[in-house]
Protein backbone atom coordinates (compact mmCIF):
# COMPACT_ATOMS: atom_id res chain seq x y z
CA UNK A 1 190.15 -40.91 -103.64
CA UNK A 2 189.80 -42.29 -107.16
CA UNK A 3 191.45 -45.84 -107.48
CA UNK A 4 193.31 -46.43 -110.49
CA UNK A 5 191.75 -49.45 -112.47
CA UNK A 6 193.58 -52.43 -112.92
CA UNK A 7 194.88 -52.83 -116.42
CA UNK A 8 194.89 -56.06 -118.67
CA UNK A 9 197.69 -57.12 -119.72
CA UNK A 10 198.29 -59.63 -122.51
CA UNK A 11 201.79 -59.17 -123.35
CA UNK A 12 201.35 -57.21 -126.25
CA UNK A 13 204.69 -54.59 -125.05
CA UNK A 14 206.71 -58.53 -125.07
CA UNK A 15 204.74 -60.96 -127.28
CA UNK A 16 203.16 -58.59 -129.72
CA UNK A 17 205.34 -60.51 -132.21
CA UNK A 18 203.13 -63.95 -131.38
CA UNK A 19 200.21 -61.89 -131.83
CA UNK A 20 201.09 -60.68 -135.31
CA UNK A 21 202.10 -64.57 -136.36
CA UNK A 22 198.81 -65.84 -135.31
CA UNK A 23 196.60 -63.13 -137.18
CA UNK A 24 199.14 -63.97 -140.23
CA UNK A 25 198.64 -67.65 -140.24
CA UNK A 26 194.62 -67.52 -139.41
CA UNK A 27 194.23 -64.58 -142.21
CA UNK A 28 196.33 -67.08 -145.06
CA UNK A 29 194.71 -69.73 -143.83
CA UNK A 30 191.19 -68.61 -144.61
CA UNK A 31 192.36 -67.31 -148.14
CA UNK A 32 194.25 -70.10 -149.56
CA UNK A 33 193.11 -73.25 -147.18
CA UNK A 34 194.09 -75.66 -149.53
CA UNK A 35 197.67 -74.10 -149.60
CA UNK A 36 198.77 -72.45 -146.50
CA UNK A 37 197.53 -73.79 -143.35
CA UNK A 38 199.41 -77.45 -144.49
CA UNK A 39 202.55 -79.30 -142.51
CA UNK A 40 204.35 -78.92 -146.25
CA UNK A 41 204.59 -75.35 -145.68
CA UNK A 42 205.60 -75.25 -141.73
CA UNK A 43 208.62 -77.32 -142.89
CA UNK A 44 209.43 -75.17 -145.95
CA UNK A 45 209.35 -72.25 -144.01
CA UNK A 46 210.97 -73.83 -141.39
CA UNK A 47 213.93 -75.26 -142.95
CA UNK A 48 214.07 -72.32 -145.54
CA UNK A 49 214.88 -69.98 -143.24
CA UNK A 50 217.01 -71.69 -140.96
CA UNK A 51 220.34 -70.12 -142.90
CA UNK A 52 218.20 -67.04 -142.47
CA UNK A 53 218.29 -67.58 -138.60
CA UNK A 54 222.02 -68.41 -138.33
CA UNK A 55 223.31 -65.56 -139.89
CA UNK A 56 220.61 -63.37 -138.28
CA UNK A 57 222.66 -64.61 -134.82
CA UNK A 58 225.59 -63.52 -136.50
CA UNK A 59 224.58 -59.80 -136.84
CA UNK A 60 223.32 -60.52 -133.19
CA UNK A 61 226.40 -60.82 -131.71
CA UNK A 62 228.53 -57.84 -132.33
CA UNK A 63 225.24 -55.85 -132.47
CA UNK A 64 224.84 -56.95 -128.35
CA UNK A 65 228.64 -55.12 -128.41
CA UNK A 66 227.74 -51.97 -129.94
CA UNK A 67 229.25 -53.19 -133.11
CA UNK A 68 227.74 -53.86 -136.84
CA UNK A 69 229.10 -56.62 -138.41
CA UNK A 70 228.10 -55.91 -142.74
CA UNK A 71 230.79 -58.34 -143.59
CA UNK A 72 228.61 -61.61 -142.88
CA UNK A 73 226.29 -61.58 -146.21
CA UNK A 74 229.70 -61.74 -148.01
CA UNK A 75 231.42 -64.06 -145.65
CA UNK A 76 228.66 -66.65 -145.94
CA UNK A 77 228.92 -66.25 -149.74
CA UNK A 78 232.42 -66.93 -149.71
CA UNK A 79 231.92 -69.64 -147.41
CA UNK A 80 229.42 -71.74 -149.56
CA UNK A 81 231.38 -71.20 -152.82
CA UNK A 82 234.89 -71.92 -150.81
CA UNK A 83 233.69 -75.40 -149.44
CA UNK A 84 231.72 -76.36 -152.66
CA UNK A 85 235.24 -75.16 -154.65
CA UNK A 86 236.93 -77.60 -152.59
CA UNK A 87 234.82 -80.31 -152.28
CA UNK A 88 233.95 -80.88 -155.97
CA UNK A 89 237.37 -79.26 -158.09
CA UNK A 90 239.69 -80.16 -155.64
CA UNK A 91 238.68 -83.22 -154.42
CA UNK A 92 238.98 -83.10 -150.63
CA UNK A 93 237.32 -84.98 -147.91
CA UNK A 94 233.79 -83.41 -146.72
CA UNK A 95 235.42 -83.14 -142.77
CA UNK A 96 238.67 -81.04 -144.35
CA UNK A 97 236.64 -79.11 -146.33
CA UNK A 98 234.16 -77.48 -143.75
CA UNK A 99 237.15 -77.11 -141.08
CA UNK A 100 239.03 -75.03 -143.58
CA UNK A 101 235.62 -72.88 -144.49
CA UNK A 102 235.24 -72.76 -140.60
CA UNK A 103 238.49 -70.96 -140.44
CA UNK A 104 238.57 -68.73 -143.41
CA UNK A 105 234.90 -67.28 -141.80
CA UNK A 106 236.67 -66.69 -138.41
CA UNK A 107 239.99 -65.24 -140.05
CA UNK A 108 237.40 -62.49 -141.70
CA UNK A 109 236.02 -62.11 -138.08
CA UNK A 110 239.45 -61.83 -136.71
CA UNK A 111 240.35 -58.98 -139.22
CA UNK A 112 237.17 -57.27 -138.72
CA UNK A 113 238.07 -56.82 -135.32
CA UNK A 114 241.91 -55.80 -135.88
CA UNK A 115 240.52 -52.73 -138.44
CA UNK A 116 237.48 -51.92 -135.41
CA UNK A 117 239.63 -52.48 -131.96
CA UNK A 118 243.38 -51.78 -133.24
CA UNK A 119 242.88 -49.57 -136.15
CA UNK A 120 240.13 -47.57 -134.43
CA UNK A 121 237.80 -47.58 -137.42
CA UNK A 122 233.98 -47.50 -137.18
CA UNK A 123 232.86 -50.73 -137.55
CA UNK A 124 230.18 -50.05 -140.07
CA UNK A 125 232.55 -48.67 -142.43
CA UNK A 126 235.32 -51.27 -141.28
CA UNK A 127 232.93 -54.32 -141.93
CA UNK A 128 231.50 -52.31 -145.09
CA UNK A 129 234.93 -52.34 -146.82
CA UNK A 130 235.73 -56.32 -145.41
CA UNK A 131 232.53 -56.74 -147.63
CA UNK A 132 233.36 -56.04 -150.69
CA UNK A 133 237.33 -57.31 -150.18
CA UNK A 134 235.58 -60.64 -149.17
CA UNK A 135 233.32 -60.56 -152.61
CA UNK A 136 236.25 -59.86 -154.79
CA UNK A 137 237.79 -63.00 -153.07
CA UNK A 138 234.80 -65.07 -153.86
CA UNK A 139 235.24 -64.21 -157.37
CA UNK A 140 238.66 -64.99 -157.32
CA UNK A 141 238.09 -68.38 -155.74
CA UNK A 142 234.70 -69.19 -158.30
CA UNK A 143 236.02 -67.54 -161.38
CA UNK A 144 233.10 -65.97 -161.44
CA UNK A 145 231.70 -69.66 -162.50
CA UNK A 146 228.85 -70.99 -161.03
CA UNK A 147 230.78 -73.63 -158.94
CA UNK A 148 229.50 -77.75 -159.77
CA UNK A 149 227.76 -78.93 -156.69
CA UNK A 150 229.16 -81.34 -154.01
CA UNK A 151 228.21 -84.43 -154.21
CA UNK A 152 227.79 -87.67 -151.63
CA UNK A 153 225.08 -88.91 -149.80
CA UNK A 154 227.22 -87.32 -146.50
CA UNK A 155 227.44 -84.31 -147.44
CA UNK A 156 223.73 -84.31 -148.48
CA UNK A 157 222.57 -85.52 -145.42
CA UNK A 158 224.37 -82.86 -143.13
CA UNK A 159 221.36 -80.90 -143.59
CA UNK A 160 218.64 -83.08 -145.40
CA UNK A 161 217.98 -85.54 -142.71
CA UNK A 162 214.54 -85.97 -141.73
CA UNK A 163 214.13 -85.02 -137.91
CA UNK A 164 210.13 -85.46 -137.08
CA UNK A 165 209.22 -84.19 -140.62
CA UNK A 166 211.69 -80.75 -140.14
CA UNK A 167 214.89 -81.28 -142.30
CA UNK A 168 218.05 -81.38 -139.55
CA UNK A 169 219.78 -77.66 -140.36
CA UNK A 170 215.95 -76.64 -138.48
CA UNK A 171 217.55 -78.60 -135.25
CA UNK A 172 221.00 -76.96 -136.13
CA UNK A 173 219.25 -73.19 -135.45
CA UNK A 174 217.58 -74.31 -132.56
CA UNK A 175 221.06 -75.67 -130.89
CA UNK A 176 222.64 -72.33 -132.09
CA UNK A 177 220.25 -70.38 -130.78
CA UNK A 178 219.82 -72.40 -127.71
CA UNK A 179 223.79 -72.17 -126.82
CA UNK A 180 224.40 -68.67 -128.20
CA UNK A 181 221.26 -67.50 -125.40
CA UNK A 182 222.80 -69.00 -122.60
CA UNK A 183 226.29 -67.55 -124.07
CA UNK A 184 224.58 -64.08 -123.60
CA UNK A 185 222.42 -64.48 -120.46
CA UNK A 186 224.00 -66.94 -118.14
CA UNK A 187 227.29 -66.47 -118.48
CA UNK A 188 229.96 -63.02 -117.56
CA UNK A 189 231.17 -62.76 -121.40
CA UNK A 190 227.27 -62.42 -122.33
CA UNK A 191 226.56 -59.40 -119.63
CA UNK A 192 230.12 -57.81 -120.45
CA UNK A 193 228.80 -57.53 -124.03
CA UNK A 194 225.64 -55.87 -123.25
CA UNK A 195 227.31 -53.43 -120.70
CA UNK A 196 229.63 -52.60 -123.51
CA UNK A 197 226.94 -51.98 -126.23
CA UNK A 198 224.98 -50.00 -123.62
CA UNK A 199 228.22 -47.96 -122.16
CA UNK A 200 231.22 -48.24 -123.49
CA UNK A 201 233.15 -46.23 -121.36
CA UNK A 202 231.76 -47.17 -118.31
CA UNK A 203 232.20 -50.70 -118.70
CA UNK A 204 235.90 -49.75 -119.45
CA UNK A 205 236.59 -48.05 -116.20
CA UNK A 206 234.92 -51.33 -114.78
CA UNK A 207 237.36 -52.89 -115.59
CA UNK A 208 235.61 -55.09 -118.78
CA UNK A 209 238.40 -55.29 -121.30
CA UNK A 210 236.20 -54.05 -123.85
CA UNK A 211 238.82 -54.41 -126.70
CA UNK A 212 238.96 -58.04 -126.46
CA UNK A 213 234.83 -58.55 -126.07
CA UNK A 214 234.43 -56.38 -129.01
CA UNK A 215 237.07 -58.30 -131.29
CA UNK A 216 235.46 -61.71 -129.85
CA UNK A 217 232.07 -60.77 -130.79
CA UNK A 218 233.25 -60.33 -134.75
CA UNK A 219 234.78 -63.37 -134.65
CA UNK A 220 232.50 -65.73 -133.40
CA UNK A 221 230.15 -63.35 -136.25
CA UNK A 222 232.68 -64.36 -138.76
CA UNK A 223 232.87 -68.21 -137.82
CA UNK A 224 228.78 -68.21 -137.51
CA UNK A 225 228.75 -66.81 -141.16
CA UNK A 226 231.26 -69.51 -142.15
CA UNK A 227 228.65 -71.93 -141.11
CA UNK A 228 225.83 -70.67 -142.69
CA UNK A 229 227.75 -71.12 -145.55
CA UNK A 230 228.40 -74.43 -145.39
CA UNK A 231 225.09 -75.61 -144.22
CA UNK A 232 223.48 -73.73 -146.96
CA UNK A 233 225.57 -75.23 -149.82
CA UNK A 234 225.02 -78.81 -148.27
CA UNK A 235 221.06 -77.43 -148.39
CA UNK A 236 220.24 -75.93 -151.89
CA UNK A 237 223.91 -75.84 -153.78
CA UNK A 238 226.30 -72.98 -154.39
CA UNK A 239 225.08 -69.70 -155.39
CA UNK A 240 226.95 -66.64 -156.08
CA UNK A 241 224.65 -63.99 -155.15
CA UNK A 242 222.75 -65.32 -152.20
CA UNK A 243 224.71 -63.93 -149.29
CA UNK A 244 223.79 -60.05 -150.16
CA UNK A 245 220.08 -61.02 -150.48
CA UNK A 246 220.29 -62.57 -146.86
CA UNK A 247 222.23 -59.55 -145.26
CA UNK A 248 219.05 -57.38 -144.84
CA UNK A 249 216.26 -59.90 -143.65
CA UNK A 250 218.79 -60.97 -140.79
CA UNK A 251 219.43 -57.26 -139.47
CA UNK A 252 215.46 -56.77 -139.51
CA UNK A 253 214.99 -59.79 -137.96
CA UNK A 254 217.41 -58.72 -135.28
CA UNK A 255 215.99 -55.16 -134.69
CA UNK A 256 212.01 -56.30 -134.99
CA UNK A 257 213.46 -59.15 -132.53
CA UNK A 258 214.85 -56.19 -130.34
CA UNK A 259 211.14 -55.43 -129.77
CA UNK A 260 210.18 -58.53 -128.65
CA UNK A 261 210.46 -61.08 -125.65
CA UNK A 262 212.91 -58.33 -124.06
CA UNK A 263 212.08 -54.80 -125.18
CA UNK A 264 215.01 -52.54 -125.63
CA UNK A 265 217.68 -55.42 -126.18
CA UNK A 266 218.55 -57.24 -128.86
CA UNK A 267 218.01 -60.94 -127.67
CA UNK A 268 218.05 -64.66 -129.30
CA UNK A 269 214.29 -65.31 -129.42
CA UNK A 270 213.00 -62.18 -130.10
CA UNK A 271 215.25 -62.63 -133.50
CA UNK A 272 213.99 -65.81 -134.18
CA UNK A 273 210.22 -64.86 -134.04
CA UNK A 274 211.28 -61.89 -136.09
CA UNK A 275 212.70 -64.18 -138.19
CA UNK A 276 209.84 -66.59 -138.54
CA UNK A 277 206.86 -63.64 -138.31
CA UNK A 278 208.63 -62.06 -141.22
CA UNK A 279 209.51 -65.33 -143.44
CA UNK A 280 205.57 -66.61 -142.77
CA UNK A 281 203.91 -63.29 -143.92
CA UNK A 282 206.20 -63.50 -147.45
CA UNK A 283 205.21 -67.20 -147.82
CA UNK A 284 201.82 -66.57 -147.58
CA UNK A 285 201.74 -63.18 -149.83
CA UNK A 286 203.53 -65.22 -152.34
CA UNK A 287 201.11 -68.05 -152.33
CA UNK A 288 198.47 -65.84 -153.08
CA UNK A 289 199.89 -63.36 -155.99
CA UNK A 290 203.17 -65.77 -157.03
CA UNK A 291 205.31 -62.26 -156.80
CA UNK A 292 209.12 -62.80 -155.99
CA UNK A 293 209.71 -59.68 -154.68
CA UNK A 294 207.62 -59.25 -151.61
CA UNK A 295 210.71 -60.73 -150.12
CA UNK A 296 212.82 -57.66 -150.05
CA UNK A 297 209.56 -55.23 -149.89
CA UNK A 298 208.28 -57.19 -146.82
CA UNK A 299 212.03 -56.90 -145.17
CA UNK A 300 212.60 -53.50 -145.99
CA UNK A 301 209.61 -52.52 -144.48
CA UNK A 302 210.18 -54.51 -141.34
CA UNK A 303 213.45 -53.26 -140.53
CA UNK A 304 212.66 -49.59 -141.26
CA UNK A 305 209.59 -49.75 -138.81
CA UNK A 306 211.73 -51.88 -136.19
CA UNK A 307 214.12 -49.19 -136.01
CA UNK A 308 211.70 -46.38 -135.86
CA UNK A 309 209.74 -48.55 -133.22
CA UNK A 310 212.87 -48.65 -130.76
CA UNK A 311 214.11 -45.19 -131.21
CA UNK A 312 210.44 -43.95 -130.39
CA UNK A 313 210.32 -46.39 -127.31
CA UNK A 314 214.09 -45.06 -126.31
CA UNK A 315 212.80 -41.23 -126.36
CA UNK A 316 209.95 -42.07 -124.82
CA UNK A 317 211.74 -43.83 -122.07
CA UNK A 318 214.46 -40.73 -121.83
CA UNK A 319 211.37 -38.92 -121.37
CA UNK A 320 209.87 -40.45 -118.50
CA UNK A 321 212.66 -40.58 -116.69
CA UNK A 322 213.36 -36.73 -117.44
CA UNK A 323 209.92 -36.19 -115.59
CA UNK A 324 210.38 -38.77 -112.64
CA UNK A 325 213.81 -37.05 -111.78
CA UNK A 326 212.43 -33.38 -111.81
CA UNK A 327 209.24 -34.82 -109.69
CA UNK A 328 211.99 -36.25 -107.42
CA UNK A 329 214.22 -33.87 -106.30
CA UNK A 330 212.33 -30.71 -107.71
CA UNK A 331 215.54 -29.02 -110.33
CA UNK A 332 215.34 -28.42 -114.17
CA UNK A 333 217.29 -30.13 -115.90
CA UNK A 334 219.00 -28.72 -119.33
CA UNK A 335 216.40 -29.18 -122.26
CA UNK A 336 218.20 -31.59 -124.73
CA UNK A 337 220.83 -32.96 -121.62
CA UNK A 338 220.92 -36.54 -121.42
CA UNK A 339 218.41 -38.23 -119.09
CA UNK A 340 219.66 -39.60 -115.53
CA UNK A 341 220.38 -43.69 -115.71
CA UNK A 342 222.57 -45.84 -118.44
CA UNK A 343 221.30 -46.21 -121.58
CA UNK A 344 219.73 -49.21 -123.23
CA UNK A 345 222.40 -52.34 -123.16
CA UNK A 346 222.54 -53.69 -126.88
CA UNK A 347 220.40 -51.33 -128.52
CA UNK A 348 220.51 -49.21 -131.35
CA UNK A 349 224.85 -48.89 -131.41
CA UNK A 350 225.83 -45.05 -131.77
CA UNK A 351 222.69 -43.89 -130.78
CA UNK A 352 222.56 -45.52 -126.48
CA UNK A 353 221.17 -42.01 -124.29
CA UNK A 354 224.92 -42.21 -122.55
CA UNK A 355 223.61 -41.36 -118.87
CA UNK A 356 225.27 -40.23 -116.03
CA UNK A 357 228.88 -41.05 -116.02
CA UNK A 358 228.80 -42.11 -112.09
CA UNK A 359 225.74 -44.25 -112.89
CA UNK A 360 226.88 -46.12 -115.88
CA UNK A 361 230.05 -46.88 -113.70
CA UNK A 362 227.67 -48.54 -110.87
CA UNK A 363 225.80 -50.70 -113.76
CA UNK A 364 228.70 -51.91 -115.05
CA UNK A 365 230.52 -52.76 -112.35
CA UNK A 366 227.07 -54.41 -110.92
CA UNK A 367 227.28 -56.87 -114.62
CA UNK A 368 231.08 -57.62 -113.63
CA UNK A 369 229.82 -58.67 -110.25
């Protein structure tokens, strides 16, 4: 009897992401060593892409739900101009300021989730519209004016602060990130949302009140955005353009992330090495040729091969379980029909292999357990 020979394994189907950031940095590093492999540009990139991360969580959250969220490049825009607008023109406190930014960001989130859970309207298209509402606001609020910066050593400090060389909105991601994963993994609101974004319907004849997740996902989106608003106005100064340009690297980040740590799911720390991977391979390209738009080319590419990546791994997967079950029991099953088992919690919304109703029943009422 031939023995099967036992395989290496490095990681590379969880941690290929690592893999890719080391060859990155060692490959810059030998072609511009007097640029690249320096502590000046581990805090740039680390503090430059912090907004980056934060509203990359934001997509994460609804995503985890079966829900897009498109509103949140707009909602941060609105946010940053909104707090600078009232800061600098109409004079109020720094404190009053970001709580009424806070709010406006989860109001948007809170409407998002009326037009999705009430009005029954695909979120893409819901959050799509809220999008460009939200950008005619903005212009409302600016004037179309580039908005006069905030000013006061305070305010500059919320996010300039020196914390062991890393400027302090770095620490802010890493708290984010750090409460937002134990949000979604150790607690019954986290597992509700990933048995709703990988069966709806079962999870509602669980008994998950899926309306109410769903809604609470786009509005903790919405007040996320509202930060990253804030922080990044306190960071660089208003801008009334940037939230658009951030709205694509932070849904690559999260699908390349769904690749990574946990396969199949989208998860905190596979989107933050997505985000990081991504944001250290355009620093290092731009270094070298001093082109601006490798930004979106580098992005684009990403989140086009992400998403090609995980639909290949979730027919695959269909696949292999479409042989195991006609090994098992010995009857065809229906070319095309969907494959026995739930489908993949948090991945890919719309497109989840639905599974057996029975089965998707058991799974979710195992998550409410």
């Amino acid at each position: 009897m031939k023995r099967d020979r036992p395989r290496l394994n490095l990681g590379l189907d969880r941690f290929s992401g690592l893999y890719i950031w080391a060859l990155i940095i060692i490959v810059f590093s030998v072609w511009q060593p007097a640029l690249f492999p320096t502590m000046a540009t581990v805090h740039s990139v680390a503090s430059e892409q912090a907004i980056t991360g934060i509203l990359a969580l934001a997509v994460l959250i609804p995503l985890a739900a079966g829900a897009y969220d498109l509103s949140v490049g707009s909602t941060i825009n609105l946010s940053c101009i909104l707090v600078t607008e009232l800061m600098a023109n109409d004079h109020w406190g720094m404190v009053p300021s970001i709580v009424v930014t806070l709010l406006v960001g989860v109001l948007i989130g809170a409407v998002n989730g009326l037009l999705v859970v009430r009005l029954h309207i695909d979120s893409f298209i819901a959050t799509l519209g809220m999008a460009t509402i939200v950008a005619a606001v903005q212009t409302i609020v600016s004037g179309n004016n580039q908005p006069v910066p905030a000013e006061g050593t305070a305010w500059n400090n919320l996010t300039q602060t020196s914390v062991f060389g890393f400027q302090i909105v770095f620490v802010y991601l890493i708290v984010i990130a750090v409460v937002l994963w134990w949000m979604l993994q150790r607690t019954p609101a986290g597992r509700y949302l990933f048995a709703i974004g990988g069966n709806r319907e079962a999870a509602r004849l669980s008994g998950v009140k899926v309306s109410r997740y769903v809604w609470l996902s786009l509005i903790l989106s919405g007040g996320l955005s509202g930060l990253g608003g804030v922080l990044y106005a306190s960071l660089l100064g208003p801008s009334l353009t940037f939230g658009q340009g951030m709205l694509l690297p932070a849904f690559a980040a999260v699908f390349l992330g769904s690749t990574q740590i946990r396969p199949g799911r989208f998860n905190v720390w596979g989107t933050l090495l997505a985000v990081y991977v991504l944001a250290t391979g355009v620093k290092g390209l731009q270094l070298i040729t001093g082109v601006q738009w490798l930004n979106d080319m580098f992005n684009g590419v990403a989140l086009i091969g992400a998403v090609g990546f995980a639909v290949w791994r979730q027919r695959a997967a269909a696949r292999r379980r479409l042989v195991g079950a006609r090994a098992g029991d010995g009857t065809p099953s229906a070319p095309g029909g969907p494959p026995p088992g739930p489908g993949n919690a948090g991945m890919l919304p719309g497109h989840q292999v639905s599974g057996q109703a029975s089965s998707g029943a058991a799974q979710a009422r195992a998550v409410q357990a």
